[in-house]
Protein backbone atom coordinates (compact mmCIF):
# COMPACT_ATOMS: atom_id res chain seq x y z
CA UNK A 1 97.91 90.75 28.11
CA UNK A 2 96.24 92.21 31.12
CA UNK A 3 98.42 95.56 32.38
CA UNK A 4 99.09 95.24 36.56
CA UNK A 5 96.56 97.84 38.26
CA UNK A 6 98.02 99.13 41.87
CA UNK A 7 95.58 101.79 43.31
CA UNK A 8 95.57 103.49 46.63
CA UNK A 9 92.29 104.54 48.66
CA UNK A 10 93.11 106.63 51.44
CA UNK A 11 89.76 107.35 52.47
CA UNK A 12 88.80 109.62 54.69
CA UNK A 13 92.37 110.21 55.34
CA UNK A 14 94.84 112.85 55.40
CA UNK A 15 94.96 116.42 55.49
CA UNK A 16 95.92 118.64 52.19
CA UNK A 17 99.54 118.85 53.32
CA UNK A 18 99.32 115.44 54.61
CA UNK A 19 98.07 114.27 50.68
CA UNK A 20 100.72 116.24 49.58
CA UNK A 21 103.89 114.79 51.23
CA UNK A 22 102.39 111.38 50.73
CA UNK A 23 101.77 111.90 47.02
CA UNK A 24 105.47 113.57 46.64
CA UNK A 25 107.18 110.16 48.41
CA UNK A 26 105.29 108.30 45.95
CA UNK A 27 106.11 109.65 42.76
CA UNK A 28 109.65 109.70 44.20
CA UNK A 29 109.25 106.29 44.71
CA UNK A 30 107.53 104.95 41.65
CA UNK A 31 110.34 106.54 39.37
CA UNK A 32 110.07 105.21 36.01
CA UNK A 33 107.32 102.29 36.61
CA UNK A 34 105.58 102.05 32.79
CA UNK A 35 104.48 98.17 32.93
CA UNK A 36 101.89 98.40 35.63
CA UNK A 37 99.51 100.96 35.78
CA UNK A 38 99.21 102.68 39.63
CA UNK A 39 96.75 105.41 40.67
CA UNK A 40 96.07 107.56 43.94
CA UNK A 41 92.71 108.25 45.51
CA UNK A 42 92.60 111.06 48.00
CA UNK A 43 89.90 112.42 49.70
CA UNK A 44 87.99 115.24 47.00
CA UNK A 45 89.59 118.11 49.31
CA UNK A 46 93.30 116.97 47.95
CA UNK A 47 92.38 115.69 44.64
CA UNK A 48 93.61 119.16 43.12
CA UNK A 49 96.89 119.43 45.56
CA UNK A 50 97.76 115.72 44.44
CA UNK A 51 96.97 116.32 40.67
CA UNK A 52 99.17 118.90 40.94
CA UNK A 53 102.37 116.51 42.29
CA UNK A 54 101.81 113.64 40.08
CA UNK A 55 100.74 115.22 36.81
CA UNK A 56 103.71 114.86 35.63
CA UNK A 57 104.47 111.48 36.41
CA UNK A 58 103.16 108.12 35.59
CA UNK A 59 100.56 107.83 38.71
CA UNK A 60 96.97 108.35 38.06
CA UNK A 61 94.50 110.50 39.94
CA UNK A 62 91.33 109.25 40.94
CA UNK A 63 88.08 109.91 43.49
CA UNK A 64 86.36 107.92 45.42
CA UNK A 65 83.23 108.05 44.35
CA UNK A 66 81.17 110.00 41.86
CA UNK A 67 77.45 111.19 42.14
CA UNK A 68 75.85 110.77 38.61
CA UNK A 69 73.98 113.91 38.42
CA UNK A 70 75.24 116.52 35.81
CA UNK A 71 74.26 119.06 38.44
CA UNK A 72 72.21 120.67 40.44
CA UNK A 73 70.40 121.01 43.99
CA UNK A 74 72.24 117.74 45.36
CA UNK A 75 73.99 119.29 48.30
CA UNK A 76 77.05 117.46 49.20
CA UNK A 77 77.48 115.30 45.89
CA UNK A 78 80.27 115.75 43.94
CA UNK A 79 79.90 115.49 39.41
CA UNK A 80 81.83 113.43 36.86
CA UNK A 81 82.65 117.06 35.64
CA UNK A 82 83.67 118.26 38.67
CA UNK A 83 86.25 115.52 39.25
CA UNK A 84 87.78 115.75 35.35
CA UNK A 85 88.48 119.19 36.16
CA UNK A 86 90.83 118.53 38.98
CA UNK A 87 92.81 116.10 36.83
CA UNK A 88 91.01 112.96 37.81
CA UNK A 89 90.59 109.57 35.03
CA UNK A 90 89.29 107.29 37.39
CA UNK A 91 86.85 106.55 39.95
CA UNK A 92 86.05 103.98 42.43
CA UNK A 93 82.53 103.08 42.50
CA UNK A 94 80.38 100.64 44.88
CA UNK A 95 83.01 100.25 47.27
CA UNK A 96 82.05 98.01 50.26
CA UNK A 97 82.00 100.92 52.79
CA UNK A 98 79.66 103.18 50.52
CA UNK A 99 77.38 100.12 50.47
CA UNK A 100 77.61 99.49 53.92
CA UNK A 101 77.05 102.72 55.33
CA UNK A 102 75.77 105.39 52.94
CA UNK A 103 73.26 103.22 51.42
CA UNK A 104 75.22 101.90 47.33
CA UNK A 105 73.46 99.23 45.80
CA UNK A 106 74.01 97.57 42.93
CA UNK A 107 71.20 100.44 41.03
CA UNK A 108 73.29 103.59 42.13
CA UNK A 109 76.73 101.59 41.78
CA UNK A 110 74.93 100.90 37.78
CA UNK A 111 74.19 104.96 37.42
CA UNK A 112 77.49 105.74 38.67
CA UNK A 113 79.55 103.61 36.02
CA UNK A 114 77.27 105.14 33.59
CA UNK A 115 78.24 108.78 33.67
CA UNK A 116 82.01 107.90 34.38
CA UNK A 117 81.36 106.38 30.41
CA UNK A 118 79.77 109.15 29.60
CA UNK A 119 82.20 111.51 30.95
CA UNK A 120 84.90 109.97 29.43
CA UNK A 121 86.32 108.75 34.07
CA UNK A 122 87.48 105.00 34.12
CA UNK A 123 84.98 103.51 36.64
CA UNK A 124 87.02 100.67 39.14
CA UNK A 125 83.70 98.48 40.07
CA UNK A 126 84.13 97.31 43.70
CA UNK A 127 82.06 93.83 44.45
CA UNK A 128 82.92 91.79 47.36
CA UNK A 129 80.42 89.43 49.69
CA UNK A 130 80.25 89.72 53.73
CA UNK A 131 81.87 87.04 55.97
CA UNK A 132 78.23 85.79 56.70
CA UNK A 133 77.54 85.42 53.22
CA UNK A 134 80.73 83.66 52.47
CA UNK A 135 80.29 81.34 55.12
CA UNK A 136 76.60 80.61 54.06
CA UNK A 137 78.39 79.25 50.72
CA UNK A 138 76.70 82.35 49.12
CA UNK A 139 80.13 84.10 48.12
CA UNK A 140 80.05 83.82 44.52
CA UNK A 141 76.11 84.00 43.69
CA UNK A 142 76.33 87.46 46.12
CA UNK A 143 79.16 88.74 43.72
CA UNK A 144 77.78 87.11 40.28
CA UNK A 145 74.50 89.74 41.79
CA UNK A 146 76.47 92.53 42.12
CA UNK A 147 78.02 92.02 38.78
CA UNK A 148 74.84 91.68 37.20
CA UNK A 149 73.26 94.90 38.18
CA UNK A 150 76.31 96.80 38.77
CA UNK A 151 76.01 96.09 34.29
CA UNK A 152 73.17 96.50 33.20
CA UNK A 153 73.04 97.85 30.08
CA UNK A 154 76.89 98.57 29.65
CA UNK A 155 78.04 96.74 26.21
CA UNK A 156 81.13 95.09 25.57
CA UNK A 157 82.94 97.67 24.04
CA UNK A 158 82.29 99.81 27.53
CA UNK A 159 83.35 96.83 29.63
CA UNK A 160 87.18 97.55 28.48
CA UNK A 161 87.00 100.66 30.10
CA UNK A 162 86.10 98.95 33.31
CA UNK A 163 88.43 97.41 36.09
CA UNK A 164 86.58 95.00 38.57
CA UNK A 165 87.77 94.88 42.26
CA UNK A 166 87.14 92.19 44.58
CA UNK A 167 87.20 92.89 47.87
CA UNK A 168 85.52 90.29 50.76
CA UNK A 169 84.07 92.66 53.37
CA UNK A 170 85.11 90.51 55.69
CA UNK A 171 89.15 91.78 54.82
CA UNK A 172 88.69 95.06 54.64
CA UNK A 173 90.87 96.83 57.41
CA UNK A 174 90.79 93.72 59.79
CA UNK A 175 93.81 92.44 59.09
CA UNK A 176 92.09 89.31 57.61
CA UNK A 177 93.21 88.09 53.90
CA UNK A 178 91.60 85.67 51.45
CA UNK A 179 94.25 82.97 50.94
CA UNK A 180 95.60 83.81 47.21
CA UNK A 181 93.91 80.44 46.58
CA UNK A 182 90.62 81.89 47.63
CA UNK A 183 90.88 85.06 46.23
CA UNK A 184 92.27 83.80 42.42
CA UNK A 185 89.00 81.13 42.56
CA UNK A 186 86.68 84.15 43.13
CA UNK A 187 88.79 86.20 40.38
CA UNK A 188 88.32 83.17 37.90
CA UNK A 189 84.86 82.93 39.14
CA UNK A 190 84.35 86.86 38.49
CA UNK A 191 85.76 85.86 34.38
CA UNK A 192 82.59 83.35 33.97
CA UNK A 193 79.91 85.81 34.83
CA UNK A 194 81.97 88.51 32.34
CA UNK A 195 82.17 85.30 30.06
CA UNK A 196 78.15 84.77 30.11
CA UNK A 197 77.15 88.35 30.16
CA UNK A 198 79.29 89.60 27.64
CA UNK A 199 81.94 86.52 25.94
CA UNK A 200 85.58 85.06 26.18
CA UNK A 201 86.92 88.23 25.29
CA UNK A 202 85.56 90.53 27.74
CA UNK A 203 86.14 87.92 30.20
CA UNK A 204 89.83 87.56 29.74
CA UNK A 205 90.20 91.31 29.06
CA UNK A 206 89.25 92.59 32.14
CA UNK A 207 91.48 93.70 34.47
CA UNK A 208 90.40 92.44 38.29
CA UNK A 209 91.95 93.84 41.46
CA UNK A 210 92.06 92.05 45.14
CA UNK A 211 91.12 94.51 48.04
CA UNK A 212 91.28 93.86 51.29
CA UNK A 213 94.23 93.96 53.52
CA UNK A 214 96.57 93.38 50.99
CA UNK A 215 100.10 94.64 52.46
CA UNK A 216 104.15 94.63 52.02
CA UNK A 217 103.99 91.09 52.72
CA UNK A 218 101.40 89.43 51.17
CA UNK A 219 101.33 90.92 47.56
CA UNK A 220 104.00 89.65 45.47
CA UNK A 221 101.78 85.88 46.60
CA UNK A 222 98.96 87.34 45.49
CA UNK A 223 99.84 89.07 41.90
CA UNK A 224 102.03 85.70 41.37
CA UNK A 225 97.90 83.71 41.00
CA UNK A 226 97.06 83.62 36.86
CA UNK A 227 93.26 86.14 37.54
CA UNK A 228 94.58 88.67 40.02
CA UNK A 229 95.43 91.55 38.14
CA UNK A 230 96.17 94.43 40.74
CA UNK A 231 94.86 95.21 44.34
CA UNK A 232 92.90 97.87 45.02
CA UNK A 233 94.80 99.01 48.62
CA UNK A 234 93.47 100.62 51.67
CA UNK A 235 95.44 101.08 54.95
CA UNK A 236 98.80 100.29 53.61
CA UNK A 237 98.15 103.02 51.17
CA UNK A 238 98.93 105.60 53.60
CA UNK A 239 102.54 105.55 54.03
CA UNK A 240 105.08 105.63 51.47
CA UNK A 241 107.52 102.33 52.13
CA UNK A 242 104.63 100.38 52.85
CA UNK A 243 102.58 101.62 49.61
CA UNK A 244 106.04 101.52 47.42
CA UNK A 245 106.89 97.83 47.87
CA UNK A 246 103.82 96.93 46.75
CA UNK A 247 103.46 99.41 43.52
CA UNK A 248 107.08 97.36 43.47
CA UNK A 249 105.60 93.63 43.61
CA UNK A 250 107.09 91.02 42.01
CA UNK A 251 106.27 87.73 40.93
């Protein structure tokens, strides 16, 4: 049985204080949630402030991306060591906007999930294809890609420490949402490539996450389809009512 999986991204969002509040109305909020697992991202200048607030509670901390250098002369970069420190377990990794604009590809999104294993993080690996692609009919051999090399040389046993989110680039922040429809095919579609790289198991094990402009509205549709796990949540993230009805989905 596959756990729910509710994480917030805030980006490059909020000041410390800001982080702070936010964080506080949350935990408030998710009172005494045990049967889905939710986790906050903040930027890496609140991760210790938020730690801090929901330590103590049953939210997660995690960053937004990791560099996978031990360390060294990599000004700007921030370690796997670095980020355990401050109380973090997971990490997003390959998300849409590093590929887009800071140069991710499937290679670095590979060495990144490596030293989250090594370092004991929980890597969530973001795949996701752009509208062009999708409308090219090119959706699920961009993703089955990503998957593939995003992989590379992680075994099965490594895989369960791995959540997968989906997010179309095409939904991210527009306002635009894959039907539930659309977005459970690609899930299901996502279980075959885990079924042929690694076996039923794996594939069924997984735990998958929609992002992209999932809100108040739309999620309790969405978490109701069988291979949609969680959603891995961006602008709605950022205020507490919106964020707390969906760590409060039902279906």
């Amino acid at each position: 049985m596959r756990k729910p999986f509710i994480a917030g991204n805030w980006k490059m969002n909020k000041t410390d204080e800001e982080a702070v509040a936010l964080a506080e109305g949350l935990v408030k909020e998710a009172g005494d949630l045990t049967d889905r697992t939710m986790l906050l991202c903040p930027p890496f200048t609140s991760l210790k402030s938020v730690y801090e607030v929901v330590k103590n509670s049953n939210i997660k901390l995690g960053a937004q991306t990791v560099y996978w250098e031990k360390s060294g002369a990599y000004t700007g970069m921030i370690s796997a060591d670095m980020l355990k420190s401050v109380g973090c377990t997971y990490v997003i990794v390959g998300h849409s906007e590093q590929r887009q604009y800071f140069g991710e590809t499937d290679e670095t999104v590979n060495k990144r999930i490596k030293v989250c294993l090594q370092e004991d993080l929980l890597p969530i690996m973001c795949v996701g294809e752009l509208l062009e692609e999708r409308e090219a009919g090119k959706a699920e051999e961009v993703v089955r890609t990503q998957i593939t090399g995003g992989l590379t040389g992680i075994s099965a046993e490594d895989m369960k420490k791995i959540t997968i989110a989906y997010e179309p680039v095409w939904a991210i922040g527009t306002g635009k949402t894959a039907t539930p429809e659309d977005a459970d095919a690609m899930h299901a579609s996502i279980r075959s490539v885990l079924k042929d790289l690694y076996n039923e198991d794996v594939a069924q094990s997984v735990v998958i996450q929609y992002g992209g402009s999932v809100k108040p509205d739309n999620v309790d549709e969405l978490m109701s389809k069988e291979n949609i796990d969680g959603a891995l949540v961006g602008g709605a993230a950022l205020k507490v009512d919106s964020f707390a009805r969906i760590i409060k989905f039902q279906n």
